[in-house]
C-alpha atoms as a PDB file:
ATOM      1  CA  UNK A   1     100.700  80.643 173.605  1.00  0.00           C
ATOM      2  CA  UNK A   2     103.860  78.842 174.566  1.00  0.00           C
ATOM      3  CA  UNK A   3     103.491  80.601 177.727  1.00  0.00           C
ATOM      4  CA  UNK A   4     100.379  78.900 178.589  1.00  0.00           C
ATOM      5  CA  UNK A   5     102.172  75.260 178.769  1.00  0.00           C
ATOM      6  CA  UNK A   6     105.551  76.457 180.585  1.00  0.00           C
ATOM      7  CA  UNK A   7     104.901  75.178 184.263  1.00  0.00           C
ATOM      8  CA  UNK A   8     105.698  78.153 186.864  1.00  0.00           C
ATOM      9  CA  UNK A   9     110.228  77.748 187.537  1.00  0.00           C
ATOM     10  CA  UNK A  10     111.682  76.332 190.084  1.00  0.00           C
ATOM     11  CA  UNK A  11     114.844  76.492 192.569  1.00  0.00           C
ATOM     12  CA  UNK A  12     117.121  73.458 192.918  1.00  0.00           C
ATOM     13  CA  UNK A  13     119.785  73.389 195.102  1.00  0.00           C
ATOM     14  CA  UNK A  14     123.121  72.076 194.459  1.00  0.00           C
ATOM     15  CA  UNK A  15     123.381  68.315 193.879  1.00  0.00           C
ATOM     16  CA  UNK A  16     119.674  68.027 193.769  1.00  0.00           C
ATOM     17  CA  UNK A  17     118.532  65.608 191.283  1.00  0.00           C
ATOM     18  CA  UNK A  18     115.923  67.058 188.494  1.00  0.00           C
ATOM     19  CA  UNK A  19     115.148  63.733 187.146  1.00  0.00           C
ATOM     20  CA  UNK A  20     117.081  60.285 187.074  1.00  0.00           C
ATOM     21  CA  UNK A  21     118.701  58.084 184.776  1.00  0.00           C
ATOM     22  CA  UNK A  22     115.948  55.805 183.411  1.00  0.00           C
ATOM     23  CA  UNK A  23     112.842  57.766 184.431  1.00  0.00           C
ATOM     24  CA  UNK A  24     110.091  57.821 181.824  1.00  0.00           C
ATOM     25  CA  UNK A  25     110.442  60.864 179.512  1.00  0.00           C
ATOM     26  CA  UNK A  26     107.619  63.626 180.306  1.00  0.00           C
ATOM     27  CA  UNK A  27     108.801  66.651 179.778  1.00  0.00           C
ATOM     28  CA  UNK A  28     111.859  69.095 178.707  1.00  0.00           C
ATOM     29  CA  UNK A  29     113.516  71.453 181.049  1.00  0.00           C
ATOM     30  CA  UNK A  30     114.720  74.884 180.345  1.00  0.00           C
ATOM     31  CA  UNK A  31     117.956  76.362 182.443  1.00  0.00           C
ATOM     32  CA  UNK A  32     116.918  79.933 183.675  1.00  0.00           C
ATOM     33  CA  UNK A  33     120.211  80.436 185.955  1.00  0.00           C
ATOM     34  CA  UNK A  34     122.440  78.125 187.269  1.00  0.00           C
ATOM     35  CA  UNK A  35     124.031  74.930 185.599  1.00  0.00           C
ATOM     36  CA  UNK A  36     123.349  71.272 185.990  1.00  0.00           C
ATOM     37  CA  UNK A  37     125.195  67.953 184.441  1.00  0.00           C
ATOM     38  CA  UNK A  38     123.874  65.150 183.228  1.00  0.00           C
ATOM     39  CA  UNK A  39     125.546  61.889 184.658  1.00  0.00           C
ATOM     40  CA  UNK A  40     125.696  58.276 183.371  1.00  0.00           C
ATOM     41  CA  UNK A  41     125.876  55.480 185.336  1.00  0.00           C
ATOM     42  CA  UNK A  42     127.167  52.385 183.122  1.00  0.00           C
ATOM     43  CA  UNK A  43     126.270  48.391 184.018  1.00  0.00           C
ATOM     44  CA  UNK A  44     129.971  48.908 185.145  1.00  0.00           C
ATOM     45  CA  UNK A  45     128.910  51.269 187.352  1.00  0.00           C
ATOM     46  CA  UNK A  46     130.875  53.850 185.869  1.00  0.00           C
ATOM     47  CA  UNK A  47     130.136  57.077 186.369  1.00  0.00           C
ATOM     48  CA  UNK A  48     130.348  59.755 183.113  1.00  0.00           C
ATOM     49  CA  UNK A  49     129.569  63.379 183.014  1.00  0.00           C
ATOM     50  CA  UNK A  50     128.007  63.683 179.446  1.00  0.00           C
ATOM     51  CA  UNK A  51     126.803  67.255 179.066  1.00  0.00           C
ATOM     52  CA  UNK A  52     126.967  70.569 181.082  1.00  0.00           C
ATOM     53  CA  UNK A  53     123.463  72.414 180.712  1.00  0.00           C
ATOM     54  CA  UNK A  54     123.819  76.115 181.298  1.00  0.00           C
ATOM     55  CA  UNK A  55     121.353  79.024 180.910  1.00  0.00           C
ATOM     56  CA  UNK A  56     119.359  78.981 178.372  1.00  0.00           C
ATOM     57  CA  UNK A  57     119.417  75.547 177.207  1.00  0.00           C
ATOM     58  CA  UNK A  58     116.686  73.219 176.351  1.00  0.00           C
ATOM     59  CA  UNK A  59     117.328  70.096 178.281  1.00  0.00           C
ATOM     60  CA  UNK A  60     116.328  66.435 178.093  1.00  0.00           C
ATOM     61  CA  UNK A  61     115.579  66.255 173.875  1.00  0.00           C
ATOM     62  CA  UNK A  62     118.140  63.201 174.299  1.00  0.00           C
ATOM     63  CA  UNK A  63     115.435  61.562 175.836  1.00  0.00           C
ATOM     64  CA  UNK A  64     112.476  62.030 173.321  1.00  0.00           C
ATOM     65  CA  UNK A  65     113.456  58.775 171.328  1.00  0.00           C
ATOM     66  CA  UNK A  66     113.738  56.492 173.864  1.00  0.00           C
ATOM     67  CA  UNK A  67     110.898  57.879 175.946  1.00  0.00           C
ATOM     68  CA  UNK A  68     113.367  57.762 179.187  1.00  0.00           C
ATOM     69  CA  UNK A  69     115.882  60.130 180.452  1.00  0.00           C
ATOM     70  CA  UNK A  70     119.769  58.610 179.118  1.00  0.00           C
ATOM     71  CA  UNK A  71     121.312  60.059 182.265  1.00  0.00           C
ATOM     72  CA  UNK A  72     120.861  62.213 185.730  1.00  0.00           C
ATOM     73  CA  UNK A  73     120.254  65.490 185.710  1.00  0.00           C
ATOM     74  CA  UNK A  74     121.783  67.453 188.751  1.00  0.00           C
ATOM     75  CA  UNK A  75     122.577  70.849 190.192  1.00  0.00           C
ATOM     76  CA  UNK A  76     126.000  71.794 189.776  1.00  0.00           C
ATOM     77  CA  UNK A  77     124.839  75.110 192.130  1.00  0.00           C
ATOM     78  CA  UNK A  78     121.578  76.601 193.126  1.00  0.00           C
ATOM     79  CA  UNK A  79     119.684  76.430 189.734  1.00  0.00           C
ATOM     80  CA  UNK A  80     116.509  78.017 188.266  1.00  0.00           C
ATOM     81  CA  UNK A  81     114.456  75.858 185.837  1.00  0.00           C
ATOM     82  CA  UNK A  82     110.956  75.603 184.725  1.00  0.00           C
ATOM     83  CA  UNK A  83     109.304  72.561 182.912  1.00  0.00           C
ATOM     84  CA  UNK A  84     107.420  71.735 179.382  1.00  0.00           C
ATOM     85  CA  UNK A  85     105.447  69.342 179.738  1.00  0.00           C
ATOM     86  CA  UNK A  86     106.248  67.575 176.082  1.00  0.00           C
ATOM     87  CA  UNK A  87     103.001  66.195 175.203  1.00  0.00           C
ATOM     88  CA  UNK A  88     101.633  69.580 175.182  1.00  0.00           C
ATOM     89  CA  UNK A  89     104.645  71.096 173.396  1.00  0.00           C
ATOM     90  CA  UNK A  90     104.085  68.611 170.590  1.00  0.00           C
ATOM     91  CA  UNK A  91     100.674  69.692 170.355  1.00  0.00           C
ATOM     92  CA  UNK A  92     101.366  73.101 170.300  1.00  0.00           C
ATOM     93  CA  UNK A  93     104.114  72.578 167.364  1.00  0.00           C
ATOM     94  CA  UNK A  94     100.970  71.367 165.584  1.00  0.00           C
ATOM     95  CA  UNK A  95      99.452  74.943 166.015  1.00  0.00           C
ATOM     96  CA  UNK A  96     102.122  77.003 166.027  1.00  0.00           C
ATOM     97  CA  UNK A  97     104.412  77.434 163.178  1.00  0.00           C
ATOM     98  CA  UNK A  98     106.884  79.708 165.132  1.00  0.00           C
ATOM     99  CA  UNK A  99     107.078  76.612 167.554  1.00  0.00           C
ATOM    100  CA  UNK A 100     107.740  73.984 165.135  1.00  0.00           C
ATOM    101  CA  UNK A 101     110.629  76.155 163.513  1.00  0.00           C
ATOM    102  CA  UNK A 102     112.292  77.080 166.771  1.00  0.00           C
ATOM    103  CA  UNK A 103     111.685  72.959 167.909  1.00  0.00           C
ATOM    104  CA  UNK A 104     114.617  71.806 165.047  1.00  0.00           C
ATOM    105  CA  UNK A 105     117.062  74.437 166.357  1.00  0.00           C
ATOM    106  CA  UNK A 106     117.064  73.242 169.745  1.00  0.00           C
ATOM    107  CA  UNK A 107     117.527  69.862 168.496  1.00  0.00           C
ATOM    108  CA  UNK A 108     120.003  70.333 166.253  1.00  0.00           C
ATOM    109  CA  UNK A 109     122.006  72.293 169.056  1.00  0.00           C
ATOM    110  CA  UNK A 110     121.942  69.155 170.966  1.00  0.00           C
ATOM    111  CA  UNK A 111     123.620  66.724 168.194  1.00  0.00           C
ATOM    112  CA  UNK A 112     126.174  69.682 167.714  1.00  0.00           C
ATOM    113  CA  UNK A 113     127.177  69.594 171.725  1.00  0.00           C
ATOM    114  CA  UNK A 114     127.158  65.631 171.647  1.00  0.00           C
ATOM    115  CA  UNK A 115     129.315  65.518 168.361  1.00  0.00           C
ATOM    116  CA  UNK A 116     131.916  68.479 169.866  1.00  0.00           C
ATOM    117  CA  UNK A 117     132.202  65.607 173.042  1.00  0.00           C
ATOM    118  CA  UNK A 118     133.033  62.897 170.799  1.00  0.00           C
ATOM    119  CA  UNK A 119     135.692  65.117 169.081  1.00  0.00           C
ATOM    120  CA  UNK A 120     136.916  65.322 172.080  1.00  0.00           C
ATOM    121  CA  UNK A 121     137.081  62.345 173.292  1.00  0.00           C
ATOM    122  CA  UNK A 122     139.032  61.312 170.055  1.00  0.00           C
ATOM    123  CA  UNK A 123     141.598  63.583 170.951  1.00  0.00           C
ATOM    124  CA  UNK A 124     145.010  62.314 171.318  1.00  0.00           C
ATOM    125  CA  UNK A 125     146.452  64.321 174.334  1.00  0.00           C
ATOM    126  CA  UNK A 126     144.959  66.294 176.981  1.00  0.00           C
ATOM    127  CA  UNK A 127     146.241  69.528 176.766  1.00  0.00           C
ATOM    128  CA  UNK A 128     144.197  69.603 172.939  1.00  0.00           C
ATOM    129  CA  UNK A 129     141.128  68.157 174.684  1.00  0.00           C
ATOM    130  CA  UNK A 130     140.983  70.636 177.628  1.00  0.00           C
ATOM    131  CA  UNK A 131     141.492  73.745 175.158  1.00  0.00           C
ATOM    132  CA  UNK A 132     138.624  72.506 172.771  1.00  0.00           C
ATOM    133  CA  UNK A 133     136.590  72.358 175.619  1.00  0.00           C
ATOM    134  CA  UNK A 134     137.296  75.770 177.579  1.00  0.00           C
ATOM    135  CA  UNK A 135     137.065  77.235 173.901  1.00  0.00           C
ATOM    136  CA  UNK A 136     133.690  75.118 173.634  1.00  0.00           C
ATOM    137  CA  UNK A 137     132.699  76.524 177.396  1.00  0.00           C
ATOM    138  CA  UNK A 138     133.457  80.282 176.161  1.00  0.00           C
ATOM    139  CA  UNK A 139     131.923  79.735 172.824  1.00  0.00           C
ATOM    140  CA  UNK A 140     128.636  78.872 174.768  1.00  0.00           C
ATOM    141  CA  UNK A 141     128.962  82.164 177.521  1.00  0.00           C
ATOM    142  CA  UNK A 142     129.015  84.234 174.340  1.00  0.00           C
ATOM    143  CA  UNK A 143     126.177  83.230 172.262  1.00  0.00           C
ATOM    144  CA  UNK A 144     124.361  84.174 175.805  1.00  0.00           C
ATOM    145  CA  UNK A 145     125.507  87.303 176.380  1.00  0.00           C
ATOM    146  CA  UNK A 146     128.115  86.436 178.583  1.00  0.00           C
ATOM    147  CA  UNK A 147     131.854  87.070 178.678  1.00  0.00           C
ATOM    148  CA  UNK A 148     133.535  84.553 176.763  1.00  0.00           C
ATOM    149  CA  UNK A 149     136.707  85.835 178.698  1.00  0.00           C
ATOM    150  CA  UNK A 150     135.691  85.412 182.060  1.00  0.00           C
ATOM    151  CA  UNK A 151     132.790  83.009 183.376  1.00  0.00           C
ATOM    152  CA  UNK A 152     132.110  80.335 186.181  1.00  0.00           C
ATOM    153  CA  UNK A 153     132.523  77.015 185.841  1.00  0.00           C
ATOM    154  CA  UNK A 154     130.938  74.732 188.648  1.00  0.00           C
ATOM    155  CA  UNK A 155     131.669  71.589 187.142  1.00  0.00           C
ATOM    156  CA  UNK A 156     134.420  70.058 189.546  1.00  0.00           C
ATOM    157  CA  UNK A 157     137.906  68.976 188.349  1.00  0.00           C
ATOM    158  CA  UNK A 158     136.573  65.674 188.582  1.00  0.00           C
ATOM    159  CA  UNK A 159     133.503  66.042 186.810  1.00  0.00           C
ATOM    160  CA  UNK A 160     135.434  67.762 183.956  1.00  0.00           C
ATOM    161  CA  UNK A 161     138.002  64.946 183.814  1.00  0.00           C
ATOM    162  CA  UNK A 162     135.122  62.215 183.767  1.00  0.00           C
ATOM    163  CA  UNK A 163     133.658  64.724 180.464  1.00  0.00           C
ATOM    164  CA  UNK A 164     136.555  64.548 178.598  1.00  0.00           C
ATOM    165  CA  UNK A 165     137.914  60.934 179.696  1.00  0.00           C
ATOM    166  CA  UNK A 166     140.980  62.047 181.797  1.00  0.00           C
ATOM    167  CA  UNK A 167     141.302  62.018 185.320  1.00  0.00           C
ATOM    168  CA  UNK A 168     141.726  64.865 187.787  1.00  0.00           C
ATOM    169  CA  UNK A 169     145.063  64.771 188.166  1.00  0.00           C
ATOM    170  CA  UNK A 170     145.676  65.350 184.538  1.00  0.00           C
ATOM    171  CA  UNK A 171     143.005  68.006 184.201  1.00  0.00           C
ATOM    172  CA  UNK A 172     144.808  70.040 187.070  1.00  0.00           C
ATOM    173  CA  UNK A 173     148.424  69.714 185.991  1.00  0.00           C
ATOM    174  CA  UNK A 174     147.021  70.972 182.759  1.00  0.00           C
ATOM    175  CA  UNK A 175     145.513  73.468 184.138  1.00  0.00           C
ATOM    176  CA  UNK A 176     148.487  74.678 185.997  1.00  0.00           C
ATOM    177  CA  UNK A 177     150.549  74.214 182.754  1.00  0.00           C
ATOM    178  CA  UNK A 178     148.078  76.836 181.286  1.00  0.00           C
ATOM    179  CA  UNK A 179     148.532  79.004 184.019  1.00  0.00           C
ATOM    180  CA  UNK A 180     152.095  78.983 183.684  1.00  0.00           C
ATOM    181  CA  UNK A 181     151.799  80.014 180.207  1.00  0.00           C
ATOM    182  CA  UNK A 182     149.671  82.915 180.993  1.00  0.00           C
ATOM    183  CA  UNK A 183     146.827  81.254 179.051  1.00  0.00           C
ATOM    184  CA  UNK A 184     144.238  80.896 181.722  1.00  0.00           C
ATOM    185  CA  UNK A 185     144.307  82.156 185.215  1.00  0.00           C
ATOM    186  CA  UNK A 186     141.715  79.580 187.444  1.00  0.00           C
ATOM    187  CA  UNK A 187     141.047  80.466 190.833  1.00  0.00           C
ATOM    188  CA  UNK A 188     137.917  77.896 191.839  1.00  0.00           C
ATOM    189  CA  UNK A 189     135.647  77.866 189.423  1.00  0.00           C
ATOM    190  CA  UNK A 190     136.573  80.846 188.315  1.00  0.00           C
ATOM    191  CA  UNK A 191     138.350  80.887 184.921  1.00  0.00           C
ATOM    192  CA  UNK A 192     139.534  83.983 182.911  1.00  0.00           C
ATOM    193  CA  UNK A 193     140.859  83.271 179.461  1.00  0.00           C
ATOM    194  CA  UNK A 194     144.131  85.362 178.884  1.00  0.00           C
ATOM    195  CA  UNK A 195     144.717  84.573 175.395  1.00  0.00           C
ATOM    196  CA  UNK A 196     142.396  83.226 172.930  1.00  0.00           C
ATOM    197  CA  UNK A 197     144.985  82.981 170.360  1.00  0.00           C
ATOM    198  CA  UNK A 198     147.195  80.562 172.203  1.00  0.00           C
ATOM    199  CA  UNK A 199     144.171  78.061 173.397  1.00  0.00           C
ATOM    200  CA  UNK A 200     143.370  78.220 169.584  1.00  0.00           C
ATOM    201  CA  UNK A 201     146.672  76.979 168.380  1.00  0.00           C
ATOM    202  CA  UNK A 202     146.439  73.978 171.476  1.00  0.00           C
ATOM    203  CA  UNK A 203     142.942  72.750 170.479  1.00  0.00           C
ATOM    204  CA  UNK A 204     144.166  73.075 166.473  1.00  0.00           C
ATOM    205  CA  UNK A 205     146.924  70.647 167.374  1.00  0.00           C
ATOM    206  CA  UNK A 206     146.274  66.590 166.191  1.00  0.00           C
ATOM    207  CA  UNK A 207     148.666  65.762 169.818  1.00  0.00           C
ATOM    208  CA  UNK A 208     150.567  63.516 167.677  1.00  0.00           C
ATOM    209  CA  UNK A 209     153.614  64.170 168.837  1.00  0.00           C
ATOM    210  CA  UNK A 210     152.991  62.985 172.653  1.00  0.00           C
ATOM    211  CA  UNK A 211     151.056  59.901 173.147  1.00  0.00           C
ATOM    212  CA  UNK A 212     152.912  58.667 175.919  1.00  0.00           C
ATOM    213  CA  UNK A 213     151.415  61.895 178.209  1.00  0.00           C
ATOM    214  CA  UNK A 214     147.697  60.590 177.342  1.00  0.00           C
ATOM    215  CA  UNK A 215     145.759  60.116 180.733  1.00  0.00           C
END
C-alpha cells in the first residue's frame, strides 16, 4: 500500500538543490544512498548547516507545521532519493494502522537529532562539541548497518564548523589534535574512529576548564 504513493527515486548530483528554503511544503523525501544537508540562510544572510540527512532518513517533517521547507536541501555527493507526496501519506495513515505507528517514530527521530544539535551548540569548547558529534555521526552509521568505526563523511570542514558553530580552522586543528592522539585517523572524508573510549571521555567533559580556546 505505501508502495503505491512512493514516487519512482531519483539521482541528484552533488550540490544539486532538492528543494529550497521557503518552498511550499508538498512532500517528504526519503535518502536511499548518498547524503544531503539542509542549509539556512538567515535575514543576515548567514549561512547554517542544520542537519546532515543520510540513508535512510525521512526528510523534510520540519516542514509539516509551517507548510514550507525551514531550509535547503542539497547533495553533499551523488544521492538517491524518492518522494511522498504528503497529502497522500496522511491519507494513507488514515487507512493504515502500520503507517500511522511508524509516522510518530520518524518524527520523534527528528526532535531527537535537532535537540542532540542544540546540545551541542551549548557546549563550552570544541574539542567536546566535535566528539559528541563524530560519536552522534557513528551512532547513526550503526543503527543502519554500517560501521560505526569507519564511514564517509561528505560534509566539508566548513560545513561541519557552520553545524556545530565553530569555524574551519578550529574544526581542523581539532581534528589534527585527535589524530595526534590516535583517536581518529581522517584522510578526506574519510574518518576511522580508533578509540571509542577516549572520544567518550571528550564529549562527557562540561569544557569548563578552557573557555578562552572557544571558537
Amino acid at each position: 500500500m505505501f508502495s503505491r504513493i512512493v514516487r519512482p527515486a531519483e539521482t541528484l548530483e552533488k550540490r544539486q538543490v532538492l528543494a529550497s528554503q521557503g518552498a511550499a511544503f508538498d512532500r517528504l523525501f526519503a535518502v536511499l544512498t548518498g547524503s544531503l544537508k539542509q542549509v539556512v540562510v538567515t535575514d543576515s544572510d548567514e549561512y547554517i548547516v542544520t542537519a546532515l540527512c543520510l540513508p535512510g532518513d525521512l526528510v523534510g517533517l520540519d516542514a509539516i507545521g509551517e507548510g514550507a521547507y525551514p531550509g535547503s536541501l542539497v547533495a553533499l555527493e551523488t544521492t538517491g532519493v524518492c518522494e511522498i507526496p504528503y497529502e497522500q501519506l496522511d491519507q494513507l495513515c488514515t487507512r493504515s494502522a502500520g503507517i500511522r505507528r511508524l509516522f510518530p517514530r520518524y518524527l520523534s527521530q527528528a526532535m531527537h537529532d535537532e535537540r542532540l544539535r542544540l546540545t551541542l551548540l551549548l557546549r563550552r569548547t570544541a574539542e567536546v562539541r566535535l566528539a559528541s558529534f563524530l560519536l552522534a555521526v557513528s551512532e547513526r552509521f550503526r543503527l543502519r548497518g554500517y560501521s560505526p568505526h569507519h564511514f564517509r563523511l561528505a560534509l566539508s570542514r566548513s560545513d561541519i564548523a557552520s553545524h556545530l558553530g565553530l569555524t574551519p580552522e578550529t574544526v581542523g586543528r581539532v581534528l589534527v589534535s585527535y589524530q595526534r592522539q590516535n583517536l581518529l585517523d581522517v584522510s578526506g572524508h574519510e574518518f576511522l574512529i580508533l578509540d571509542f573510549e577516549g572520544l567518550k571521555s571528550l564529549a562527557a567533559a562540561n569544557g569548563r576548564r578552557h573557555r578562552q580556546r572557544e571558537a
